[in-house]
Protein backbone atom coordinates (compact mmCIF):
# COMPACT_ATOMS: atom_id res chain seq x y z
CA UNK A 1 0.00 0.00 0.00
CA UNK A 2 1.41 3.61 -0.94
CA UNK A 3 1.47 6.34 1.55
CA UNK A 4 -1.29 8.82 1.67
CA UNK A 5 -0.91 11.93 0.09
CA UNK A 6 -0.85 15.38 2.26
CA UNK A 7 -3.90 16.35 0.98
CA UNK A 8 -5.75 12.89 1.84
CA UNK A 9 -4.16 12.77 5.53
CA UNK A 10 -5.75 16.02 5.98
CA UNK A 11 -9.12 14.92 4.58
CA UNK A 12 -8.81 11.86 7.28
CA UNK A 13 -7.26 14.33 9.65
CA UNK A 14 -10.48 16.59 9.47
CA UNK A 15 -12.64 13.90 9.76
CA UNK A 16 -10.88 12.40 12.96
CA UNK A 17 -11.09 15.55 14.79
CA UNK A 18 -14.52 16.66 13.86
CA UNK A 19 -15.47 13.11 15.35
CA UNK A 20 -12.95 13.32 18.24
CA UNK A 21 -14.06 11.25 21.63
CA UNK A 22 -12.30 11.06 25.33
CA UNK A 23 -11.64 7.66 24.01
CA UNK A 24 -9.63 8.79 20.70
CA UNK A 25 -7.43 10.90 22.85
CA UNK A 26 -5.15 8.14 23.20
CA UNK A 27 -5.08 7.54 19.50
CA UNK A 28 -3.37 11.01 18.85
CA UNK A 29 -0.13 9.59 18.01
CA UNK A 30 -1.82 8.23 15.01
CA UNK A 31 -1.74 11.87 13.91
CA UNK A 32 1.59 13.45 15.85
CA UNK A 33 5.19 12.80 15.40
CA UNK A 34 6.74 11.81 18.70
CA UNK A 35 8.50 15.19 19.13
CA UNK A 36 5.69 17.24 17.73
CA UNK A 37 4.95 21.06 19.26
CA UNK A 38 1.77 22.23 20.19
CA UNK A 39 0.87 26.02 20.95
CA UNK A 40 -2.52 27.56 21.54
CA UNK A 41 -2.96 30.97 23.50
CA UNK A 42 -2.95 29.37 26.99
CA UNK A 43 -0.06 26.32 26.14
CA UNK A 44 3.04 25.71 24.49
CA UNK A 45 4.02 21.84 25.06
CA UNK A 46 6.31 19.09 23.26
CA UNK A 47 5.62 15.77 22.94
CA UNK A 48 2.25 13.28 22.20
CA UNK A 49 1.88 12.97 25.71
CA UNK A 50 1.58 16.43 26.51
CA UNK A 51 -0.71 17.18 23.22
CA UNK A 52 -3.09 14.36 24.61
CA UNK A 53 -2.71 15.71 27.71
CA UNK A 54 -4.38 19.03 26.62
CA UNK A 55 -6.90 17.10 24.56
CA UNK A 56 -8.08 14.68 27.47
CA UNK A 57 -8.30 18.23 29.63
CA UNK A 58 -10.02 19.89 27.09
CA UNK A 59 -12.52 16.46 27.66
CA UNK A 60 -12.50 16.63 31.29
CA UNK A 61 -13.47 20.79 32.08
CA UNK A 62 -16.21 20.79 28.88
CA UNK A 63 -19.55 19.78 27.81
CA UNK A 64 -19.45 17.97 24.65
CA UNK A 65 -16.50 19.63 22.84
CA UNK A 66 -16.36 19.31 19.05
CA UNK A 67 -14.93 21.24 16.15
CA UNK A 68 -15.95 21.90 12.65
CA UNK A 69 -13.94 22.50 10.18
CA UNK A 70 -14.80 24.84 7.56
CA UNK A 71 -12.12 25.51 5.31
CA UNK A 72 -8.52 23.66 4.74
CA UNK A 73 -5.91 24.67 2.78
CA UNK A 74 -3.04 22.57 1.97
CA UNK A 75 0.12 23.67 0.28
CA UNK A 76 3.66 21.96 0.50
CA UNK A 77 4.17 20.16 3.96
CA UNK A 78 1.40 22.47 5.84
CA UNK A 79 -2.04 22.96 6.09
CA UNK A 80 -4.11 25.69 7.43
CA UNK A 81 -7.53 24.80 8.89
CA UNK A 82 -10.40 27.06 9.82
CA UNK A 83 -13.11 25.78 12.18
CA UNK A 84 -15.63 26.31 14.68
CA UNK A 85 -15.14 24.84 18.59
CA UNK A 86 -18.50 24.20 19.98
CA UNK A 87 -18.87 23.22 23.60
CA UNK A 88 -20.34 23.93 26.88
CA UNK A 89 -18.47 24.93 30.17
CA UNK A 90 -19.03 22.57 32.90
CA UNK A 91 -18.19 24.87 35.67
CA UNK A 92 -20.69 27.91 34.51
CA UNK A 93 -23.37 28.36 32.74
CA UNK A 94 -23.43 24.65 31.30
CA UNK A 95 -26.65 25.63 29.25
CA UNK A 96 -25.89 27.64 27.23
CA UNK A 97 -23.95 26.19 23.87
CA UNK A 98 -20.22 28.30 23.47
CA UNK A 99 -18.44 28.84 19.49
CA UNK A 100 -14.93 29.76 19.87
CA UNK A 101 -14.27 30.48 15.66
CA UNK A 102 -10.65 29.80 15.28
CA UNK A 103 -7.85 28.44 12.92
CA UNK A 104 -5.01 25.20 12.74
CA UNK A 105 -1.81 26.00 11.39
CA UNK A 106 -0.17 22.82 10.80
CA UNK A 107 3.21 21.44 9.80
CA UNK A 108 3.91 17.47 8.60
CA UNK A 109 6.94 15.84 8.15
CA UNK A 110 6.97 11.52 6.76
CA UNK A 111 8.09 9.47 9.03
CA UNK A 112 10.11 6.47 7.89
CA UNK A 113 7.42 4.49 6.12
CA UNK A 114 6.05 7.46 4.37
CA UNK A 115 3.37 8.29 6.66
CA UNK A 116 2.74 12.04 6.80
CA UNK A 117 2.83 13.29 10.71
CA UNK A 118 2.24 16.60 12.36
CA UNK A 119 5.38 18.33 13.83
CA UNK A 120 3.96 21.61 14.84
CA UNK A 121 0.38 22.67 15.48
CA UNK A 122 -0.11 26.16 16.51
CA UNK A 123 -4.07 27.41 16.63
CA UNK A 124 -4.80 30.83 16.39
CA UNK A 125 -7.56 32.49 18.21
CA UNK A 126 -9.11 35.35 20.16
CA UNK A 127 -9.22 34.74 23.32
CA UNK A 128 -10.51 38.21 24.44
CA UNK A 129 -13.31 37.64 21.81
CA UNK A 130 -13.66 34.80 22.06
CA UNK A 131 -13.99 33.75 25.72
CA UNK A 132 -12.98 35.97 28.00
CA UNK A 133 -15.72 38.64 27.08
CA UNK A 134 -18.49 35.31 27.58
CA UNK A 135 -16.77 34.98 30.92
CA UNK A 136 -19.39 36.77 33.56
CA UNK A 137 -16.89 38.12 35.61
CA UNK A 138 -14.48 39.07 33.08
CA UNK A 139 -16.76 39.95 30.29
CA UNK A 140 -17.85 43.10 31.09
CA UNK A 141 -14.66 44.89 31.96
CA UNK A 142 -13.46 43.38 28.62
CA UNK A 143 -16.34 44.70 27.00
CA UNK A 144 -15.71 48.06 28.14
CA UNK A 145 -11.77 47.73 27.30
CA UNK A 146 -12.74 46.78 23.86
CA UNK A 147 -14.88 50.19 23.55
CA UNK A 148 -12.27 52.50 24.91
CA UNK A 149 -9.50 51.24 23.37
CA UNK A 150 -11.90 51.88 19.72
CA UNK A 151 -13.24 55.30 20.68
């Protein structure tokens, strides 16, 4: 069997994390080089253990967490995805459905039979937008920073 092109990993790759369980956390070196890096506003980390580590939290502290992905581009040995990351917050206000609207950069590298892995994933997102304003305490002075700082 040949190796999967870039663009087909990514198709799988889309699929696996739009459909990603507590129990597929463990499966993440499927995906991930051994060394890969992983950076998101809140984490920088090295290593499958520590990316499933952030995964199985992500699991633990939120209400049926899912992302959509709505547009991929791949080009060379990256890919850029854009998605939405729906959830609910267990610790406040666990009605009420949350969209963080974000993107995936994404390097891969082929390991030694060919399979493409990722070696850095760095998401980009708001996190003043995006959850810090929904946060009750925090919202509203955010809110009001966000005015002044446009006036």
């Amino acid at each position: 069997m040949h190796p999967a092109s870039l663009t087909e990993t990514v198709d799988a790759l889309v699929v696996a994390f739009e459909h990603l369980g507590p129990t597929d956390v463990q499966a993440l070196g499927d995906w991930y080089a051994p060394d890969a890096r992983f950076k998101d506003p809140f984490k920088e980390v090295q290593g499958v253990a520590a990316i499933e580590a952030i995964f199985a939290h992500m699991f633990d502290t939120l209400w049926e967490p899912r992302f959509v992905v709505t547009e991929r581009i791949v080009q060379g040995s990256q890919c850029f995805l854009v998605w939405d990351f729906v959830f609910r917050f267990k610790t406040m206000d666990s009605q009420t459905t949350q969209c963080i609207r974000g993107g995936s950069h994404l390097q891969f590298a082929q390991n030694d039979q060919g399979a493409w892995r990722i070696v850095l994933h760095r998401d980009y997102w708001d996190a003043a937008e995006e959850l810090y304003e929904k946060l009750p305490w925090v919202g509203g002075l955010m809110r009001w920073l966000k005015k002044r700082v446009n006036s």
